[in-house]
N, C-alpha and C. Protein backbone atom coordinates (compact mmCIF):
# COMPACT_ATOMS: atom_id res chain seq x y z
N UNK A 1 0.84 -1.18 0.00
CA UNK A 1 0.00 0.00 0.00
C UNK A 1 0.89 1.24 0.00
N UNK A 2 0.51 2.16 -0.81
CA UNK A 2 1.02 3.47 -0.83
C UNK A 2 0.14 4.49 -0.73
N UNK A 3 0.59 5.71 -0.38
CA UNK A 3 -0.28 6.85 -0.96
C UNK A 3 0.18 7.99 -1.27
N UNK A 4 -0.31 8.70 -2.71
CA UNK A 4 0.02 9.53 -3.45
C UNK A 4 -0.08 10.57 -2.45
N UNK A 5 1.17 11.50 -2.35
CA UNK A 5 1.73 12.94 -1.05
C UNK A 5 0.64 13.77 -1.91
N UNK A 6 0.92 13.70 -3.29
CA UNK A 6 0.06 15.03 -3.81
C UNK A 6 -1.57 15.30 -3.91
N UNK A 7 -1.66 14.13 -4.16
CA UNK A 7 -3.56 13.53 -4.77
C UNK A 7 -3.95 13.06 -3.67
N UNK A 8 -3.33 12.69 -2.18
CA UNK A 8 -4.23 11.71 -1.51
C UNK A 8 -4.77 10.49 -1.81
N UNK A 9 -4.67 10.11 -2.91
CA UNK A 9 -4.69 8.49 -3.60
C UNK A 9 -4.25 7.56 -2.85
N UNK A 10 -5.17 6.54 -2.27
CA UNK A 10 -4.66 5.40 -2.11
C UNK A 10 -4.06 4.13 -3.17
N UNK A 11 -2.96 3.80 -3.38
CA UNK A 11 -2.68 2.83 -4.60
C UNK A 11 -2.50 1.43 -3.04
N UNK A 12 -3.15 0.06 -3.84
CA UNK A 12 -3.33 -1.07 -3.03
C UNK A 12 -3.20 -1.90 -3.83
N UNK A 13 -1.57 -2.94 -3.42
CA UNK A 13 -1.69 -4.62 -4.12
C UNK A 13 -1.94 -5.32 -3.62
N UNK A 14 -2.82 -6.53 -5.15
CA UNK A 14 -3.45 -7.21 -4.05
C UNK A 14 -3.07 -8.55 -4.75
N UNK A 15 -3.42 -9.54 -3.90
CA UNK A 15 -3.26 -11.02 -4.00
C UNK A 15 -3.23 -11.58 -5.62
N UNK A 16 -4.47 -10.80 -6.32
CA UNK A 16 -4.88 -11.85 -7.47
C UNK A 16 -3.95 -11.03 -8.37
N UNK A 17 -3.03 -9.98 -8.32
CA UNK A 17 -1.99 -9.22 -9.31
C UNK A 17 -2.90 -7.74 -9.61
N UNK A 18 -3.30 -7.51 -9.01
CA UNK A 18 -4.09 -6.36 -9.43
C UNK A 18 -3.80 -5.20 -8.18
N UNK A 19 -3.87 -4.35 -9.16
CA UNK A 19 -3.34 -2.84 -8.44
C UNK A 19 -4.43 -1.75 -8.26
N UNK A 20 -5.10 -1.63 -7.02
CA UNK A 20 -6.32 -0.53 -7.34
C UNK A 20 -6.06 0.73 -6.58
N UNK A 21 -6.75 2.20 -7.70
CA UNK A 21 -6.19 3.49 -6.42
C UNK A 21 -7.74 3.82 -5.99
N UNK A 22 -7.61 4.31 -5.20
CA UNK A 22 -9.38 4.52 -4.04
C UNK A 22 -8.91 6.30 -3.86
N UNK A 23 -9.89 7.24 -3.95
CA UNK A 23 -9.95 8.42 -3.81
C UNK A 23 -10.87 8.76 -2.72
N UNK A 24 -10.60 8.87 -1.73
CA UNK A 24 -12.10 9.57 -0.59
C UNK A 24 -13.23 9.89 -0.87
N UNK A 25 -13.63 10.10 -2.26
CA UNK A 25 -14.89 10.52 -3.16
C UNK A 25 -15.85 9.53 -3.57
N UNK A 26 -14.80 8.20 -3.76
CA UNK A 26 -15.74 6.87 -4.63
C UNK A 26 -15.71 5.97 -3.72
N UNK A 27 -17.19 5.38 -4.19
CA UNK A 27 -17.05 3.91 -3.37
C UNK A 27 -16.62 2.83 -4.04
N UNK A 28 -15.63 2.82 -5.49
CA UNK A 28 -14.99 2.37 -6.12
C UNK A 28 -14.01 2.73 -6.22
N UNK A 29 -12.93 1.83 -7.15
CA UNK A 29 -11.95 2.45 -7.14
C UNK A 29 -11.75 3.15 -7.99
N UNK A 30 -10.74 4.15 -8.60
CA UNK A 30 -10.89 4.87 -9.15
C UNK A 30 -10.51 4.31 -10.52
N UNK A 31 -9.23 3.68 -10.15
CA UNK A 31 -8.19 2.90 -11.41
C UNK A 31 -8.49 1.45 -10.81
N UNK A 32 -8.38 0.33 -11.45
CA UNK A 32 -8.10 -1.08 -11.56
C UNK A 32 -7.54 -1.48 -12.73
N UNK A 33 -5.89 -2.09 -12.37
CA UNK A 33 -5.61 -2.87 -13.30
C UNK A 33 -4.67 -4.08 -13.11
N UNK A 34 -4.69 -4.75 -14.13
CA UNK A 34 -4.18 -5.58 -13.87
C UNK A 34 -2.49 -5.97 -13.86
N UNK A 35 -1.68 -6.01 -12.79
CA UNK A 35 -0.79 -5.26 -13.34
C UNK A 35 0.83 -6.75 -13.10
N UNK A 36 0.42 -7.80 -12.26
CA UNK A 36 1.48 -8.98 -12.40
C UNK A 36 0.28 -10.35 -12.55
N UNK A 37 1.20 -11.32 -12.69
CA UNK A 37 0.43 -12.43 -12.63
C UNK A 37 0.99 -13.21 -11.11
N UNK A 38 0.56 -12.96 -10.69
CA UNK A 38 -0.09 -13.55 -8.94
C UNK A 38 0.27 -12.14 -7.54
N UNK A 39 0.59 -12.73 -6.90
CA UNK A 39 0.44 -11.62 -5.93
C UNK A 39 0.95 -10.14 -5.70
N UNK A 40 0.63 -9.13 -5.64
CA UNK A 40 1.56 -7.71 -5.69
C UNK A 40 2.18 -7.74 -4.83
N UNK A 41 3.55 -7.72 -4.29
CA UNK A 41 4.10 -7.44 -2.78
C UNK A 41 4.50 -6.03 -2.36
N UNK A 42 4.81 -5.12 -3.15
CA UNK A 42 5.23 -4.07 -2.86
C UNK A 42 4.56 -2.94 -3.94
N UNK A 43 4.02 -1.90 -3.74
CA UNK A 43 3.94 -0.71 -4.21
C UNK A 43 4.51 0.36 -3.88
N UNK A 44 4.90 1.40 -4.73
CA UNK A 44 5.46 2.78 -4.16
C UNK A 44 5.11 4.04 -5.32
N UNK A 45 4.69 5.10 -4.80
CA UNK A 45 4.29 6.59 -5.57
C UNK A 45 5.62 6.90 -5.54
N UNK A 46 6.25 7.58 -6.83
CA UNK A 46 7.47 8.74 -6.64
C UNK A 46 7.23 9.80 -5.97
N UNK A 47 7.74 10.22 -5.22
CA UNK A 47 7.47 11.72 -4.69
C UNK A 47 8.27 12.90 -5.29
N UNK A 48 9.40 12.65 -6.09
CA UNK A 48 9.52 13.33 -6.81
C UNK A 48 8.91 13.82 -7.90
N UNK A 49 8.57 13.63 -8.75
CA UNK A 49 8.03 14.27 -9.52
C UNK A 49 6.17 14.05 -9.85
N UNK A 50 5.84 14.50 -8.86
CA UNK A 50 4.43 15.22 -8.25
C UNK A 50 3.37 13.98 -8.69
N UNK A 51 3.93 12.89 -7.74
CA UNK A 51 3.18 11.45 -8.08
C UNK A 51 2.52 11.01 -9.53
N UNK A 52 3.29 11.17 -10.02
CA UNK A 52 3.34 10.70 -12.08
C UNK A 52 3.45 9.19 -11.86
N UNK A 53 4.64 9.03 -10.99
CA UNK A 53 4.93 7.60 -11.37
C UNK A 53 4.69 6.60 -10.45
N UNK A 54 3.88 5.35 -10.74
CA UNK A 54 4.19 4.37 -9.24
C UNK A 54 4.77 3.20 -9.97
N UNK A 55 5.56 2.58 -9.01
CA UNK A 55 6.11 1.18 -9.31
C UNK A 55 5.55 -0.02 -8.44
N UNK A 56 5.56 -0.55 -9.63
CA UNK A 56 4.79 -2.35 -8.37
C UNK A 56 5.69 -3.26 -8.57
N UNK A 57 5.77 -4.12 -7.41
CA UNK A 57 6.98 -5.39 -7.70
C UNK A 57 5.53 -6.55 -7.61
N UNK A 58 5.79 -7.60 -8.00
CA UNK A 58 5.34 -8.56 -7.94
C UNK A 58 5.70 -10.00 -7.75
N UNK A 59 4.83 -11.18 -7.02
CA UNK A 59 5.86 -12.29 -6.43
C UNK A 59 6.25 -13.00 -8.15
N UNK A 60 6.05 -12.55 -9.08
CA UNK A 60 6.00 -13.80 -10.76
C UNK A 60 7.72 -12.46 -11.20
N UNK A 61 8.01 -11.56 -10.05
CA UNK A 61 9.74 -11.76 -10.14
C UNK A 61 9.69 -9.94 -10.87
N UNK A 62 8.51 -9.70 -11.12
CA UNK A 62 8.38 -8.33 -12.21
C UNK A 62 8.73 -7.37 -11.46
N UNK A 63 9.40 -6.16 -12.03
CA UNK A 63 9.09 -4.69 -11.46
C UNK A 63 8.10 -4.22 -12.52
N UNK A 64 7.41 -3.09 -12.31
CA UNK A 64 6.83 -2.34 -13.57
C UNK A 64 6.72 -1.01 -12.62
N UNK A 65 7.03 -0.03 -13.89
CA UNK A 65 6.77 1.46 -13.75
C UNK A 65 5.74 1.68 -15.03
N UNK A 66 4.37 2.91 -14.06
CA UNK A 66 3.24 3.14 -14.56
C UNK A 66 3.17 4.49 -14.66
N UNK A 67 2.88 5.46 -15.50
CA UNK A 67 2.54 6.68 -15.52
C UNK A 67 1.19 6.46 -14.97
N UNK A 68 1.03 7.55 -13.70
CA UNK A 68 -0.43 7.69 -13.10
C UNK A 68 -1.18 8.93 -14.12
N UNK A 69 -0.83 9.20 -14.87
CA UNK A 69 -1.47 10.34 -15.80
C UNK A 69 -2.45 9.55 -16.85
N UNK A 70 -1.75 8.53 -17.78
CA UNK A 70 -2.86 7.26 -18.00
C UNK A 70 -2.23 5.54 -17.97
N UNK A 71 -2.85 4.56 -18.04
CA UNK A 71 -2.86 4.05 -17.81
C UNK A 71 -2.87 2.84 -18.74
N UNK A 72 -2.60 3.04 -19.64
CA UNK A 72 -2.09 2.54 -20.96
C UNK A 72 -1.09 1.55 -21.30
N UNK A 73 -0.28 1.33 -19.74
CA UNK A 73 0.56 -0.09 -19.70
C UNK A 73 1.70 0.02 -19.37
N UNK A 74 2.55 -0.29 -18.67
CA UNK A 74 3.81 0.10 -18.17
C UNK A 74 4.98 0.33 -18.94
N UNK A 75 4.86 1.58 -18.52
CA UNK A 75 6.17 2.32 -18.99
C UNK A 75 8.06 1.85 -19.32
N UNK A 76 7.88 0.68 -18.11
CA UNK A 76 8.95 0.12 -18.19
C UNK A 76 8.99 -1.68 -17.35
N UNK A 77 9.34 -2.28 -17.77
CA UNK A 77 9.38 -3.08 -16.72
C UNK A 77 10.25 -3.65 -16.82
N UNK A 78 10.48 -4.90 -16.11
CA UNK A 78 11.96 -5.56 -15.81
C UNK A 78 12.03 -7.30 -14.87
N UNK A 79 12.99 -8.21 -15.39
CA UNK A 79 12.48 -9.21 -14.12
C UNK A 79 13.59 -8.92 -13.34
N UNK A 80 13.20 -9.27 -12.10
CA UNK A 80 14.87 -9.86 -11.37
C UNK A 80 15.14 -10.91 -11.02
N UNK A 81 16.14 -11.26 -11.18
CA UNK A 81 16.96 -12.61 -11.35
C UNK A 81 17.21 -12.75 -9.54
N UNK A 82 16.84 -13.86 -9.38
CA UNK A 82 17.05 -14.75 -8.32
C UNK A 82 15.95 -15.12 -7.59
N UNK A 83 14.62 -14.72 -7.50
CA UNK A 83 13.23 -15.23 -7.47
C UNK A 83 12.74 -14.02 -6.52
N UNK A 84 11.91 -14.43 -5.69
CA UNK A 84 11.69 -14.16 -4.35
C UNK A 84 11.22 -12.67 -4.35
N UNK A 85 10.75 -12.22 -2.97
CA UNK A 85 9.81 -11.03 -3.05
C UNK A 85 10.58 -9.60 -3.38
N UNK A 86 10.09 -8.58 -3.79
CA UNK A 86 11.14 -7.56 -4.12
C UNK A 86 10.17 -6.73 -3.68
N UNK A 87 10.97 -5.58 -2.59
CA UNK A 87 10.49 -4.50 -2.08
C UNK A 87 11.02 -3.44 -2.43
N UNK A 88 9.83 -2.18 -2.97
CA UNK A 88 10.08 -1.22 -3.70
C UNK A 88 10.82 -0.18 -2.03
């Protein structure tokens, strides 16, 4: 779990690989996507540059970086070599 310093956004990973942000306004979420294949372990907002970017690690070994502006598919991603959970 993270949350955006600028927007107040909650961003939340969850079990089935999916990444959702919740705004104080909705009783949905705002964004859902789908973003590893099995569990999310770590999320994080940049705080540098005025929460644009979040990164998710996932347990199937992935990093991915997402522009929070849209949502169109990760910007970058990457595996890491040697298995196991990776904390942003």
């Amino acid at each position: 779990m993270a949350q955006n310093a600028h927007n107040a956004v909650i961003h939340l990973g969850h079990q089935n690989g999916c990444v959702t942000l919740w705004t104080p306004n909705l009783p949905h979420p705002a964004v859902q996507l789908l973003a590893h294949v099995g569990p999310v372990v770590s999320v994080h907002v940049d705080p540098s540059q005025g929460g644009r970017y979040m990164a998710s690690a996932g347990r199937d070994g992935t990093v991915k970086v997402w522009d929070c502006r849209n949502w169109k598919g990760a910007v970058r991603d990457w595996v890491v070599r040697g298995g196991g959970d990776v904390e942003l």
